[in-house]
C-alpha atoms as a PDB file:
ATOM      1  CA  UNK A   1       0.000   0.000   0.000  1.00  0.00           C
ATOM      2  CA  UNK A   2       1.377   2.974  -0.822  1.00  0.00           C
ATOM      3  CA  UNK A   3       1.526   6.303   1.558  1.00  0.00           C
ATOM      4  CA  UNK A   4       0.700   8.723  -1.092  1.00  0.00           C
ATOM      5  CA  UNK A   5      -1.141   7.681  -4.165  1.00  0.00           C
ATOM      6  CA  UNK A   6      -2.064  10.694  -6.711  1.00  0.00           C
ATOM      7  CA  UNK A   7      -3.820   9.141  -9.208  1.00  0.00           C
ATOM      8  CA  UNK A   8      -4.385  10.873 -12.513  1.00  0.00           C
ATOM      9  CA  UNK A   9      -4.304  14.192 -10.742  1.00  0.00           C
ATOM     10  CA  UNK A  10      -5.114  17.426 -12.911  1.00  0.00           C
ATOM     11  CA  UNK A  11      -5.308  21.319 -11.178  1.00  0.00           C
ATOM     12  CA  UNK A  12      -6.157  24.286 -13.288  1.00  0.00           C
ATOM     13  CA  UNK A  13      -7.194  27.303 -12.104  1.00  0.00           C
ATOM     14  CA  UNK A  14      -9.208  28.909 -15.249  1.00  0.00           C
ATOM     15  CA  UNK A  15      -7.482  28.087 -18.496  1.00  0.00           C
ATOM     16  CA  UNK A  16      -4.228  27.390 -16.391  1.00  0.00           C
ATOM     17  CA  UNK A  17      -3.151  23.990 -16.251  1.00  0.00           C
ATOM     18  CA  UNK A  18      -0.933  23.908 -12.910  1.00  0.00           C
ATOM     19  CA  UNK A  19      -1.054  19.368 -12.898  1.00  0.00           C
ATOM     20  CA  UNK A  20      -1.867  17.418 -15.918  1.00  0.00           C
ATOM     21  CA  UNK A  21      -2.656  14.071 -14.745  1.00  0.00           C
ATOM     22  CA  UNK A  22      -0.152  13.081 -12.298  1.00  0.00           C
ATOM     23  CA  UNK A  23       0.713   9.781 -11.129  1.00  0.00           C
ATOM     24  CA  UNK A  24       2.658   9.569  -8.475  1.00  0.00           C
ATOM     25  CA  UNK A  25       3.090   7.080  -5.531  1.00  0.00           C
ATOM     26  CA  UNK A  26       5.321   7.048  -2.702  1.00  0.00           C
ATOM     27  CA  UNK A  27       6.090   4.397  -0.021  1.00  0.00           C
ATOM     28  CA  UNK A  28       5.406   4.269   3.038  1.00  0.00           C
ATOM     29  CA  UNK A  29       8.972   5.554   5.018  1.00  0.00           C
ATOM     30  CA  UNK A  30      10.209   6.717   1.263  1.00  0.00           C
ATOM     31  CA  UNK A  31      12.223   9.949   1.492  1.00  0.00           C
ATOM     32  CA  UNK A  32      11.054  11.479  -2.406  1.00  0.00           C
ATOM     33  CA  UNK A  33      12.299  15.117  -3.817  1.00  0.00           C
ATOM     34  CA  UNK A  34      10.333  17.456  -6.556  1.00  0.00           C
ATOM     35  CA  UNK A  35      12.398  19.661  -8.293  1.00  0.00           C
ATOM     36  CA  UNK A  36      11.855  21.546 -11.277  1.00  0.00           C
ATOM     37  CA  UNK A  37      11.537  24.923 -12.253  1.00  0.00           C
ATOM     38  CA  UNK A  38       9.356  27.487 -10.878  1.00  0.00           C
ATOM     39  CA  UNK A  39       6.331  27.427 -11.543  1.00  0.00           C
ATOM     40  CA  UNK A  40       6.000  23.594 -12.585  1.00  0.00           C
ATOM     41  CA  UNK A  41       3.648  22.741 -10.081  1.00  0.00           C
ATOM     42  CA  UNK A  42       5.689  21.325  -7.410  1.00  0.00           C
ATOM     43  CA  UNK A  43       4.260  23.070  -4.441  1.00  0.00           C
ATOM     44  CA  UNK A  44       0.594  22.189  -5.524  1.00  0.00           C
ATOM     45  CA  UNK A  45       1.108  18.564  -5.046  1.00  0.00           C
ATOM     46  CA  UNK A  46       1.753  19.210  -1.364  1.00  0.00           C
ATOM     47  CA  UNK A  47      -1.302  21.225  -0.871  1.00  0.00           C
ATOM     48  CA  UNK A  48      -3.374  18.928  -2.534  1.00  0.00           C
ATOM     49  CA  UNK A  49      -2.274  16.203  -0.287  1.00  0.00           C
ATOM     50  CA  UNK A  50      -2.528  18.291   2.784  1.00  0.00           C
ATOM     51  CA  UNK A  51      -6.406  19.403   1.537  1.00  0.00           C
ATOM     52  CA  UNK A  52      -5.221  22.605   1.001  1.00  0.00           C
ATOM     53  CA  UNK A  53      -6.760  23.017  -2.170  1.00  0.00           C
ATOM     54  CA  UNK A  54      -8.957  20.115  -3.904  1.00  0.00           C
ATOM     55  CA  UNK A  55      -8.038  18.515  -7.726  1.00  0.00           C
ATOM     56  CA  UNK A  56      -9.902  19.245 -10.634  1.00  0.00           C
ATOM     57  CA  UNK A  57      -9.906  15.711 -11.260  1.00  0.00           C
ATOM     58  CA  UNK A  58      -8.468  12.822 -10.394  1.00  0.00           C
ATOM     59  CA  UNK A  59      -7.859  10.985  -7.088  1.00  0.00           C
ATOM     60  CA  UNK A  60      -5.580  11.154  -4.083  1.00  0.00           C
ATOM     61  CA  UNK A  61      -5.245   8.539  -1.554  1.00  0.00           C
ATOM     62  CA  UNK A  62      -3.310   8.238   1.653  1.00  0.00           C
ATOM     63  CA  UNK A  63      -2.381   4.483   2.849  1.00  0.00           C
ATOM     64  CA  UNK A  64      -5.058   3.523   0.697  1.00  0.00           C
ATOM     65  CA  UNK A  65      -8.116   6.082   1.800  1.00  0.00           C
ATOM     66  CA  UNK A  66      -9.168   8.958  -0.472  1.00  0.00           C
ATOM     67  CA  UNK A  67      -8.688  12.243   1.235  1.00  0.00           C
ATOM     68  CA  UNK A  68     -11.396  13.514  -1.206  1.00  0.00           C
ATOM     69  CA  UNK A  69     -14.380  10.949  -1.569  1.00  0.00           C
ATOM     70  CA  UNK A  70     -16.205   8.275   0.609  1.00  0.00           C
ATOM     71  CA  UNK A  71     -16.500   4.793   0.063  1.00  0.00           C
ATOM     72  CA  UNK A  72     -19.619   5.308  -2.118  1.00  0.00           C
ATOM     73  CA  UNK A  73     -17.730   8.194  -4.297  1.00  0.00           C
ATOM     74  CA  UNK A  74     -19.413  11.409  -2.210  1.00  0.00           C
ATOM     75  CA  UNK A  75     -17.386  14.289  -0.918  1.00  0.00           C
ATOM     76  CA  UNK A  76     -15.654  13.506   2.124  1.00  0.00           C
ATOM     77  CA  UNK A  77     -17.545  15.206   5.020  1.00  0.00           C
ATOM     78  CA  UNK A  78     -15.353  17.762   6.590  1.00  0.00           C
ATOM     79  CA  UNK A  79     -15.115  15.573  10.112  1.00  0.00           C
ATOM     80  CA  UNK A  80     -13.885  12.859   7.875  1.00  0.00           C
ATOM     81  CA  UNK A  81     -11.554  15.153   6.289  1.00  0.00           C
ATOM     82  CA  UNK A  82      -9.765  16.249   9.259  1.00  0.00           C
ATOM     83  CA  UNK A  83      -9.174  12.708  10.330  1.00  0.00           C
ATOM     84  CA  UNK A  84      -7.029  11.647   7.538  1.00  0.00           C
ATOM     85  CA  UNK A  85      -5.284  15.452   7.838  1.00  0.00           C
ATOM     86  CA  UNK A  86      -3.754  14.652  10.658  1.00  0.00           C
ATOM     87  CA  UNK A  87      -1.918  11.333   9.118  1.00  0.00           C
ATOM     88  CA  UNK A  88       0.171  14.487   7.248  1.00  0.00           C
ATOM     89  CA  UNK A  89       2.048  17.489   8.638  1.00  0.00           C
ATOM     90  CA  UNK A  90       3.344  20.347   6.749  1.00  0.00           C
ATOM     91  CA  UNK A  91       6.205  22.830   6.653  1.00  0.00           C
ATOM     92  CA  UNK A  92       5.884  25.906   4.776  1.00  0.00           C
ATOM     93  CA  UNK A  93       8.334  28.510   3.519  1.00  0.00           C
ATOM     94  CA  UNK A  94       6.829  31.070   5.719  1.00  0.00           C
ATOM     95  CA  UNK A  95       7.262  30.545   9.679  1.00  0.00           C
ATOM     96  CA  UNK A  96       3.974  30.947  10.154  1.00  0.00           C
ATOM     97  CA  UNK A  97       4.184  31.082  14.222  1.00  0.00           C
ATOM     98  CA  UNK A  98       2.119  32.826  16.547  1.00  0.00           C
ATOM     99  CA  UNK A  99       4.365  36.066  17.459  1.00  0.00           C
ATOM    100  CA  UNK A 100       2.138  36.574  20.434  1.00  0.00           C
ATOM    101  CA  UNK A 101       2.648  32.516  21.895  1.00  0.00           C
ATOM    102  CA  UNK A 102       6.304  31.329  23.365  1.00  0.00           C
ATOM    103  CA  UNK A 103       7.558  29.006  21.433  1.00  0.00           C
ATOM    104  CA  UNK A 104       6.658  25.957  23.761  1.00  0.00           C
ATOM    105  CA  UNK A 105       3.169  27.689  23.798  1.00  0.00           C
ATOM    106  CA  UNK A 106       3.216  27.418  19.819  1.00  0.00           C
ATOM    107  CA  UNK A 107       4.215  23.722  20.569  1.00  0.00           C
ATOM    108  CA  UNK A 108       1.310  22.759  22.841  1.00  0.00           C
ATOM    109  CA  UNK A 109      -1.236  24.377  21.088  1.00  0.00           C
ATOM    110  CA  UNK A 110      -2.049  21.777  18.285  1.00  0.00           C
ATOM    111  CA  UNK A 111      -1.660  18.649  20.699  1.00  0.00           C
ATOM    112  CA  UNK A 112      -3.852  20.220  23.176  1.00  0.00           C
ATOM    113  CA  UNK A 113      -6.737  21.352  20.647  1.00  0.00           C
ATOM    114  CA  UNK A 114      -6.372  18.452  18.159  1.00  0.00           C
ATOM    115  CA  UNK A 115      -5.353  15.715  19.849  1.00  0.00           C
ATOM    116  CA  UNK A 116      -6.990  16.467  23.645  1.00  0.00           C
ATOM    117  CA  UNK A 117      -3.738  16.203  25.465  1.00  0.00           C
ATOM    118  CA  UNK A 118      -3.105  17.307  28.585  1.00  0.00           C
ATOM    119  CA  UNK A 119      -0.993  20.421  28.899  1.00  0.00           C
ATOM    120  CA  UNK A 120       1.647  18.148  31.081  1.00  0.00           C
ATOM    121  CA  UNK A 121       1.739  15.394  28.514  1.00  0.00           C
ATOM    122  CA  UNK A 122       1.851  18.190  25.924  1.00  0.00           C
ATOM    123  CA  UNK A 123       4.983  20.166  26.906  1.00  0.00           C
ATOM    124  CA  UNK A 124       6.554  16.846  27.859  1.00  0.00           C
ATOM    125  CA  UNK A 125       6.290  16.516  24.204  1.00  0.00           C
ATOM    126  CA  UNK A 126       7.302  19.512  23.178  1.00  0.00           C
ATOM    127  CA  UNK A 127      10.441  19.153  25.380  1.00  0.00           C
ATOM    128  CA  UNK A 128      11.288  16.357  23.012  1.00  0.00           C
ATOM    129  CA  UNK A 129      10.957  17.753  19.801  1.00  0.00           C
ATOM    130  CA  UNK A 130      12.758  21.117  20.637  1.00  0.00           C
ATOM    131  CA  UNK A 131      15.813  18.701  21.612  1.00  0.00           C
ATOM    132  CA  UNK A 132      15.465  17.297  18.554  1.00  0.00           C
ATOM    133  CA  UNK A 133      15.604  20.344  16.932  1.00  0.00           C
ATOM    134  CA  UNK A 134      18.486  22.040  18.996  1.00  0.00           C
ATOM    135  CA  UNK A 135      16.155  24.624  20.422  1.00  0.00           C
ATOM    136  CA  UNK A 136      15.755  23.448  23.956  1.00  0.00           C
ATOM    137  CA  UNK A 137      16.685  26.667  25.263  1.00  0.00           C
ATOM    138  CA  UNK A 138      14.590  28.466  23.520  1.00  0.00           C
ATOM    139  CA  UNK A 139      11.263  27.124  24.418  1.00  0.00           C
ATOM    140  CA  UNK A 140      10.202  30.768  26.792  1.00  0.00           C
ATOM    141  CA  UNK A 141      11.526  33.299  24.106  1.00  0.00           C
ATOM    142  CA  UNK A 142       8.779  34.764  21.177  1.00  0.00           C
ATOM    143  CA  UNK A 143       9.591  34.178  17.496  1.00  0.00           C
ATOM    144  CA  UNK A 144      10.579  38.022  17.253  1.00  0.00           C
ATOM    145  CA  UNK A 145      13.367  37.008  18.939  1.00  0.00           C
ATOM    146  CA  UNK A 146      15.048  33.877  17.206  1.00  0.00           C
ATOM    147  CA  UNK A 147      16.342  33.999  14.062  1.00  0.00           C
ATOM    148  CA  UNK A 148      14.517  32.783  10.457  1.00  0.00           C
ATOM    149  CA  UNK A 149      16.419  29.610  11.118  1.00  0.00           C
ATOM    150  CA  UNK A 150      15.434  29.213  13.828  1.00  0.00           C
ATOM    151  CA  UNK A 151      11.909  30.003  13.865  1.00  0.00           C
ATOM    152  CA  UNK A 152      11.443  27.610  10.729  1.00  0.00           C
ATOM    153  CA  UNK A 153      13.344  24.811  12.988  1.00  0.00           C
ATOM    154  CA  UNK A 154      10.555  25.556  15.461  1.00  0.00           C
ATOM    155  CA  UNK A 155       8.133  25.147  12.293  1.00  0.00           C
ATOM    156  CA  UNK A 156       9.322  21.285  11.869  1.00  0.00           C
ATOM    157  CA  UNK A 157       8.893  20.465  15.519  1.00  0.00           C
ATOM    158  CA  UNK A 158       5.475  21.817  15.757  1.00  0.00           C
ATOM    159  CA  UNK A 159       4.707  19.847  12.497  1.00  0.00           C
ATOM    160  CA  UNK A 160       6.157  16.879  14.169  1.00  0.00           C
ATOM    161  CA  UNK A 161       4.626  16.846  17.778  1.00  0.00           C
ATOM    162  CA  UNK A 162       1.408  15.884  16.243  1.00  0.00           C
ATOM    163  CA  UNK A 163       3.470  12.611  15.393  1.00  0.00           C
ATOM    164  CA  UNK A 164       2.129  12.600  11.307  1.00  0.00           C
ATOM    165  CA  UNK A 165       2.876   9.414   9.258  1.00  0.00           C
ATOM    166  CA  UNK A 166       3.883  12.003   6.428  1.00  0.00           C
ATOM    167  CA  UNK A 167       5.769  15.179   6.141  1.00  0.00           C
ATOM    168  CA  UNK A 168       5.359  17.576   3.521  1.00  0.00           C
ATOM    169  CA  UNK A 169       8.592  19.946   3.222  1.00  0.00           C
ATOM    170  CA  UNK A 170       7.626  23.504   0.931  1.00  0.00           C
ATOM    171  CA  UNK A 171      10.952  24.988   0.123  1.00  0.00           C
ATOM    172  CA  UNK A 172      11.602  25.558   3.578  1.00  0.00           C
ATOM    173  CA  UNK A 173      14.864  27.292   3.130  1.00  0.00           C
ATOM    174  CA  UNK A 174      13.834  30.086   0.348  1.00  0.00           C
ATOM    175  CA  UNK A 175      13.717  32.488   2.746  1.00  0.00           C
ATOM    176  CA  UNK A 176      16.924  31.991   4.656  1.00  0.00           C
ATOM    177  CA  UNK A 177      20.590  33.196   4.226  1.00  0.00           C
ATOM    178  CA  UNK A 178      22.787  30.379   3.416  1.00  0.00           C
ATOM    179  CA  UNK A 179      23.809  29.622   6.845  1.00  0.00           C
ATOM    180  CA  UNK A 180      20.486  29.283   8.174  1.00  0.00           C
ATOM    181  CA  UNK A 181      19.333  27.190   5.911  1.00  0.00           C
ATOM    182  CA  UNK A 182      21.988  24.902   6.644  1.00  0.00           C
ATOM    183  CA  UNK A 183      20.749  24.613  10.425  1.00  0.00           C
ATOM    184  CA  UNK A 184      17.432  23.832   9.111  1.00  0.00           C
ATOM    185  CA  UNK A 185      18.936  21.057   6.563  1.00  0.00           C
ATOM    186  CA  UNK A 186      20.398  19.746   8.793  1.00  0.00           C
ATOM    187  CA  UNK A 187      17.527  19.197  10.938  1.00  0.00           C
ATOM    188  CA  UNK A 188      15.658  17.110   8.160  1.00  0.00           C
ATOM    189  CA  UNK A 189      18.579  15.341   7.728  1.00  0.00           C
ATOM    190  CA  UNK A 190      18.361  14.237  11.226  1.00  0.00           C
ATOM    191  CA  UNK A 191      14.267  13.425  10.829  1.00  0.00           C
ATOM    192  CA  UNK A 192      14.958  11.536   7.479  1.00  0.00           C
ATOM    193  CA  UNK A 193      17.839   9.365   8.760  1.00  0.00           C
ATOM    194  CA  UNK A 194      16.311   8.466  12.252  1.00  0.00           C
ATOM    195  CA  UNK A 195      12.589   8.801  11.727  1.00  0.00           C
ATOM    196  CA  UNK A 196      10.223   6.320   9.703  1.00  0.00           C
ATOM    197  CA  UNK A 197       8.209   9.517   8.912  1.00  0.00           C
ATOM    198  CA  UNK A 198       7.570   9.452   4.726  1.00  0.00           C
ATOM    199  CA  UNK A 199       9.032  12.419   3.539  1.00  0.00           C
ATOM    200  CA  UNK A 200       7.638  14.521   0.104  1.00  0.00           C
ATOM    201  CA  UNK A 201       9.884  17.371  -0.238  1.00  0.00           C
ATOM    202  CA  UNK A 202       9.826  20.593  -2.512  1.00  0.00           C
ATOM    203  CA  UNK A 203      13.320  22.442  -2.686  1.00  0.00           C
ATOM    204  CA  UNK A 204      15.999  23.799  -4.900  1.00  0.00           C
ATOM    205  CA  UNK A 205      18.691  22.526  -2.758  1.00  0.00           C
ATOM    206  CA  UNK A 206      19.851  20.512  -5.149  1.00  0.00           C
ATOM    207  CA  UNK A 207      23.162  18.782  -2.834  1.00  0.00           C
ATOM    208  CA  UNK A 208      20.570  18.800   0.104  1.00  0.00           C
ATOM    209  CA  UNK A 209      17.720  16.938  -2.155  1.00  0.00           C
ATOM    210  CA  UNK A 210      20.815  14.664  -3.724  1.00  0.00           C
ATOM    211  CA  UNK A 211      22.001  13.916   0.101  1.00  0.00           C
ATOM    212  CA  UNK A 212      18.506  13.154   1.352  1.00  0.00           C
ATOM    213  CA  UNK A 213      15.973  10.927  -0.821  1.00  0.00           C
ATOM    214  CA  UNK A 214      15.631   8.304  -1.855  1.00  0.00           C
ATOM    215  CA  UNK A 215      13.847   9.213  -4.772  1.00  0.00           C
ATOM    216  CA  UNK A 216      13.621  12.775  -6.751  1.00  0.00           C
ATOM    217  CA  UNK A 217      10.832  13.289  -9.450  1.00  0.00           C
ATOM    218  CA  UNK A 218      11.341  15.958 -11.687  1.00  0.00           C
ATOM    219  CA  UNK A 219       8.738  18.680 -12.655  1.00  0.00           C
ATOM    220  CA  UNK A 220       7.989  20.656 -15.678  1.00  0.00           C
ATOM    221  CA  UNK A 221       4.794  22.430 -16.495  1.00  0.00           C
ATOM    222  CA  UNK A 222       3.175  20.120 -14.748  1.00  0.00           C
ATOM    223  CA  UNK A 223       4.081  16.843 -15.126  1.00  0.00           C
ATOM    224  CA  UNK A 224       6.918  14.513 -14.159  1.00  0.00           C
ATOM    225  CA  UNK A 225       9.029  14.177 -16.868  1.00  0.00           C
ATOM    226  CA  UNK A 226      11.875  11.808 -15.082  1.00  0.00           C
ATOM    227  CA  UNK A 227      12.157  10.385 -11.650  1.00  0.00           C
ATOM    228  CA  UNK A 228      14.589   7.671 -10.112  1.00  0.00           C
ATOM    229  CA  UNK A 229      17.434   7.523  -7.675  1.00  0.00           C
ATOM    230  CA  UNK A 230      19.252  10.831  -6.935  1.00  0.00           C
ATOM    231  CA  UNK A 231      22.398   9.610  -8.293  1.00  0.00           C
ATOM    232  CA  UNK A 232      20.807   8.458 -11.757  1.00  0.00           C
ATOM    233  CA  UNK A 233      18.769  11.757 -11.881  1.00  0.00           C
ATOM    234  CA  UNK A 234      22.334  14.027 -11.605  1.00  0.00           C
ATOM    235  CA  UNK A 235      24.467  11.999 -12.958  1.00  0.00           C
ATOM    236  CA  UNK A 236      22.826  10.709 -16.190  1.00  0.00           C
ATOM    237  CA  UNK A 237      19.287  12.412 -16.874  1.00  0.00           C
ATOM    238  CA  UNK A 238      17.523  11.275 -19.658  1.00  0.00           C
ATOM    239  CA  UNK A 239      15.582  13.793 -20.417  1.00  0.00           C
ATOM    240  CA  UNK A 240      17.157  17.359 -22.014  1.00  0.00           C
ATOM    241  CA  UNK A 241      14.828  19.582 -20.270  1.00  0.00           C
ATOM    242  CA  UNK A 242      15.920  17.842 -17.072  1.00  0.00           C
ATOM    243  CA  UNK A 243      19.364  18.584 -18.071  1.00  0.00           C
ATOM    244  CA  UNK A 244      19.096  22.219 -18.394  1.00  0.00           C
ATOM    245  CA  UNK A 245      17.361  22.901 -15.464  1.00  0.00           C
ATOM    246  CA  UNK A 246      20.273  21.013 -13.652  1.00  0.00           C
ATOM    247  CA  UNK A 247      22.839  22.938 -15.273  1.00  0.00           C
ATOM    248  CA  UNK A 248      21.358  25.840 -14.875  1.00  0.00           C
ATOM    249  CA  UNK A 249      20.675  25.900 -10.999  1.00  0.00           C
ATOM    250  CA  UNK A 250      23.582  23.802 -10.242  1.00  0.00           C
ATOM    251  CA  UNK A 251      25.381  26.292 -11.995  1.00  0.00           C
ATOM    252  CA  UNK A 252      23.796  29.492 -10.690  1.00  0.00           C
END
């Protein structure tokens, strides 16, 4: 069974095609990469399987259970909805904290509201995921006062706390200074190698994607026009337009 199944997936918004029938499918525990240039509809695919924004057509399914229709092909009802939401969390380029909650107040807040822990068992948990994350010492100051790094390392530990089956990654590091993002890349590094979370990232990171998956599918106006292992894909592309975007951003 796979974790993520898009099955003939098309999004347009008016006469813009953003997907053209995608198939894609990744395993459970599978660490996959979406590159491609802007614009190519990389970022969509995570949105769509985060119920974010809904397909024109097609379907998606999530360990085998469409996050759009019921058994007898009806909408999903929105209860029904957020139940297979919470199998996936989601990082986003943006911090998207709240500046007026601590950071282990940004922590708790999901676990107590969604999941109806206690407020002991959830800063216990948040205690763990800011170790993971290096920020520890951190967990009293307001995002005003860390850094873009690490306010978006904060980001991952809040979208891990809820314990999802799948994280979505959304170019996470486009709005950091080189060092920063490093801290941050580092961080899913850490999640990838000693996590069975399944991973569906979106960067231009092009060592970090080659370091990190297991997989990279490649993206151009809106379909995958190669994927395979990372060493195949930027080593030996088949396709041309897959080797001009590599030569151009690996390049830049």
């Amino acid at each position: 069974m796979w974790a993520i199944d898009f099955q003939k997936v098309s999004k347009a918004f008016g006469a813009h095609r953003v997907l053209i029938d995608l198939d894609l499918q990744v395993r459970s525990g599978e660490k996959v990469t979406l590159i491609g240039p802007s614009g190519s509809g990389k970022t969509t695919v995570l949105r769509l399987a985060m119920t974010l924004a809904k397909p024109t057509s097609g379907d998606i399914r999530l360990f085998g259970e469409s996050i759009l229709f019921d058994a007898s092909g009806q909408p999903l009802a929105t209860s029904q909805e957020a139940r297979i939401r919470r199998r996936c969390g989601m990082v986003f380029q943006q911090f998207n904290l709240f500046p007026h909650l601590t950071v282990l107040q940004n922590l708790v807040l999901a676990p107590t509201t969604v999941l109806g822990h206690s407020r002991e068992q959830a800063e216990r948990s948040a205690l763990v995921y800011l170790r993971m994350v290096g920020l520890e010492s951190k967990m009293q100051a307001y995002p005003a006062q860390l850094s873009g790094g690490q306010q978006q390392r904060i980001a991952i530990a809040r979208a891990l706390i809820l314990k999802p089956e799948i994280l979505l990654l959304d170019e996470i590091t486009s709005a950091l200074d080189p060092e920063l993002a490093g801290e941050v890349l580092d961080v899913v590094r850490s999640v990838a190698n000693e996590t069975k979370v399944t991973l569906l990232i979106v960067t231009h990171e092009m060592r970090f994607a080659r370091e990190v998956s297991d997989r990279i599918a490649v993206f151009d106006a809106g379909r995958i026009i190669e994927q395979g292992p990372p060493d195949k894909i930027f080593t030996s592309p088949e396709s041309a337009r897959t080797r001009a975007f590599l030569q151009r951003v690996l390049n830049h």
